[in-house]
Protein backbone atom coordinates (compact mmCIF):
# COMPACT_ATOMS: atom_id res chain seq x y z
CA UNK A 1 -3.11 21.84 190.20
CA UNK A 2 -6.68 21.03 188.56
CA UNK A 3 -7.58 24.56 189.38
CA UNK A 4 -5.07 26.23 187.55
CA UNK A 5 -5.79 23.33 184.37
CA UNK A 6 -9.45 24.08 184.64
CA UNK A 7 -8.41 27.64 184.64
CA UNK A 8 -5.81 27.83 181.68
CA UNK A 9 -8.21 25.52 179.74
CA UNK A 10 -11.01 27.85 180.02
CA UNK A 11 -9.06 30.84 179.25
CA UNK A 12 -7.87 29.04 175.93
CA UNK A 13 -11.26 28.11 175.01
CA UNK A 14 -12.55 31.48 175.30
CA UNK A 15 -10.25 32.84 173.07
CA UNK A 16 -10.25 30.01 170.36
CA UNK A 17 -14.07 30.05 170.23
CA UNK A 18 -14.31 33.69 169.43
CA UNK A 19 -15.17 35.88 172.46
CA UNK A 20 -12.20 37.76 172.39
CA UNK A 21 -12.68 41.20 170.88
CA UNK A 22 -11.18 41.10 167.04
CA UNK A 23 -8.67 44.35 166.72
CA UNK A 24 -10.32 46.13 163.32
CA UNK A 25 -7.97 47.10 160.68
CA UNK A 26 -8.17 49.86 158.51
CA UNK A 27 -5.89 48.78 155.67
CA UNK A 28 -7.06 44.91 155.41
CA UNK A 29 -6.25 43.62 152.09
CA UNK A 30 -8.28 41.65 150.07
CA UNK A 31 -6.68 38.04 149.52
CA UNK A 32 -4.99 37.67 145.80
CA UNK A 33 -6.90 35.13 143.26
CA UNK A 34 -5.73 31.88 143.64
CA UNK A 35 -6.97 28.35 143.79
CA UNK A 36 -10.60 28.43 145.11
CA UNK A 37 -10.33 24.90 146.63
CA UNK A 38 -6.83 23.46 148.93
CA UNK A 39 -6.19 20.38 150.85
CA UNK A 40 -4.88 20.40 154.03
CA UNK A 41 -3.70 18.06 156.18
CA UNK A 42 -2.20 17.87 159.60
CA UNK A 43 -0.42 15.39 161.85
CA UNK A 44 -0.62 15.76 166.27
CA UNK A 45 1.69 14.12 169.05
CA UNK A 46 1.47 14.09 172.50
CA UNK A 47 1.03 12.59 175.46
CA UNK A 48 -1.92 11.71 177.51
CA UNK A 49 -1.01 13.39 180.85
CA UNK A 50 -2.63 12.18 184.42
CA UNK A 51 -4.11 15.62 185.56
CA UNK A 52 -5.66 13.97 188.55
CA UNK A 53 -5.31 11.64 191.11
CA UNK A 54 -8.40 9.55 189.96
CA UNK A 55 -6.87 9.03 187.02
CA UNK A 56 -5.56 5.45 187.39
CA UNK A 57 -5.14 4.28 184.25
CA UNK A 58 -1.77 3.62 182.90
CA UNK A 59 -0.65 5.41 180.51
CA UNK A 60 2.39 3.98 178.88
CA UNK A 61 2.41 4.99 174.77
CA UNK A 62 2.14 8.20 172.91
CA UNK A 63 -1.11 9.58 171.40
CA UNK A 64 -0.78 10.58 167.70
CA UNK A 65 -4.13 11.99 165.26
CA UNK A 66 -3.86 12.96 161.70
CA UNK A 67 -6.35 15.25 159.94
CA UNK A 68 -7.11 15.54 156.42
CA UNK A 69 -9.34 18.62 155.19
CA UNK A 70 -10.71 20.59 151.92
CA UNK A 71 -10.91 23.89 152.40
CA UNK A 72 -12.98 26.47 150.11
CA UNK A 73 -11.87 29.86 149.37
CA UNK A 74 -14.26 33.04 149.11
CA UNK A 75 -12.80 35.71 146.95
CA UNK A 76 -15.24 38.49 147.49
CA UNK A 77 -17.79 37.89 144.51
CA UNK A 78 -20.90 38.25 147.34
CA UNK A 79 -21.33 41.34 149.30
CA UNK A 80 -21.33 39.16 152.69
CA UNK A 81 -18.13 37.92 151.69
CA UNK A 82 -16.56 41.25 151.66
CA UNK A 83 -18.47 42.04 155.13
CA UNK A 84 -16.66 38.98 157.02
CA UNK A 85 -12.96 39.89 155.23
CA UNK A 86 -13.32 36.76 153.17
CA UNK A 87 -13.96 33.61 155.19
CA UNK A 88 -12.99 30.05 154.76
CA UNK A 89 -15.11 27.01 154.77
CA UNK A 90 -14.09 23.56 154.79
CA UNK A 91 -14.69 19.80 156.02
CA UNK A 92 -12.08 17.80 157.55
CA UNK A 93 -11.69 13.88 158.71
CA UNK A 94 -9.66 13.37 161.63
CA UNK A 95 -8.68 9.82 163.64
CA UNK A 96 -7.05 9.78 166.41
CA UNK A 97 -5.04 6.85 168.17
CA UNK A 98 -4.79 7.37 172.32
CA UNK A 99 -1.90 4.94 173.14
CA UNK A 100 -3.39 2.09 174.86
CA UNK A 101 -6.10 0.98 172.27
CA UNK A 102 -7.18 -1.21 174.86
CA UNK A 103 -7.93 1.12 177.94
CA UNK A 104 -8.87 4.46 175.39
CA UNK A 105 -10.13 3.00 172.49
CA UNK A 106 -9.07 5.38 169.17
């Protein structure tokens, strides 16, 4: 069982972090003038889930984290910006809350 979390963790991680080949396409549009600036915010639930049997501490309440972020829009005006199809930058604040404050802290 931790073998095959190790392994579908790993494989996730991989791919979220960028090492995946991108597929290039030839008709990418340019994004439409908008609003150089948005907020964002999102709001996670789960569970906190005993992946091992050394994991002895009960677990009894839900987990929960809400993020709040500013995002910044690039519209093209640089040459670089053009190069990387228009990236986003931003800074975001998240907390999380583990269940248990006591035995996970937040």
């Amino acid at each position: 069982m931790k073998k095959y979390f190790t392994a579908i963790i790993l494989f996730l991680l991989c791919f979220s972090c960028g090492f995946a080949k991108p597929i290039k396409n030839k008709f990418y549009l340019a994004p439409s003038q908008q609003a150089k600036i948005g907020i964002e915010t999102n709001f996670y639930f789960g569970k906190i889930v005993k992946h091992t049997k050394l994991f002895k501490t009960p677990v009894s309440s839900y987990s929960y984290a809400y993020e709040v972020g500013i995002n910044f829009y690039n519209f093209g005006e640089k040459p670089w910006q053009r190069k990387w199809k228009y990236p986003m930058a931003g800074i975001s604040f998240i907390h999380g809350l583990y269940g248990d404050k006591q035995y996970f802290g937040s």
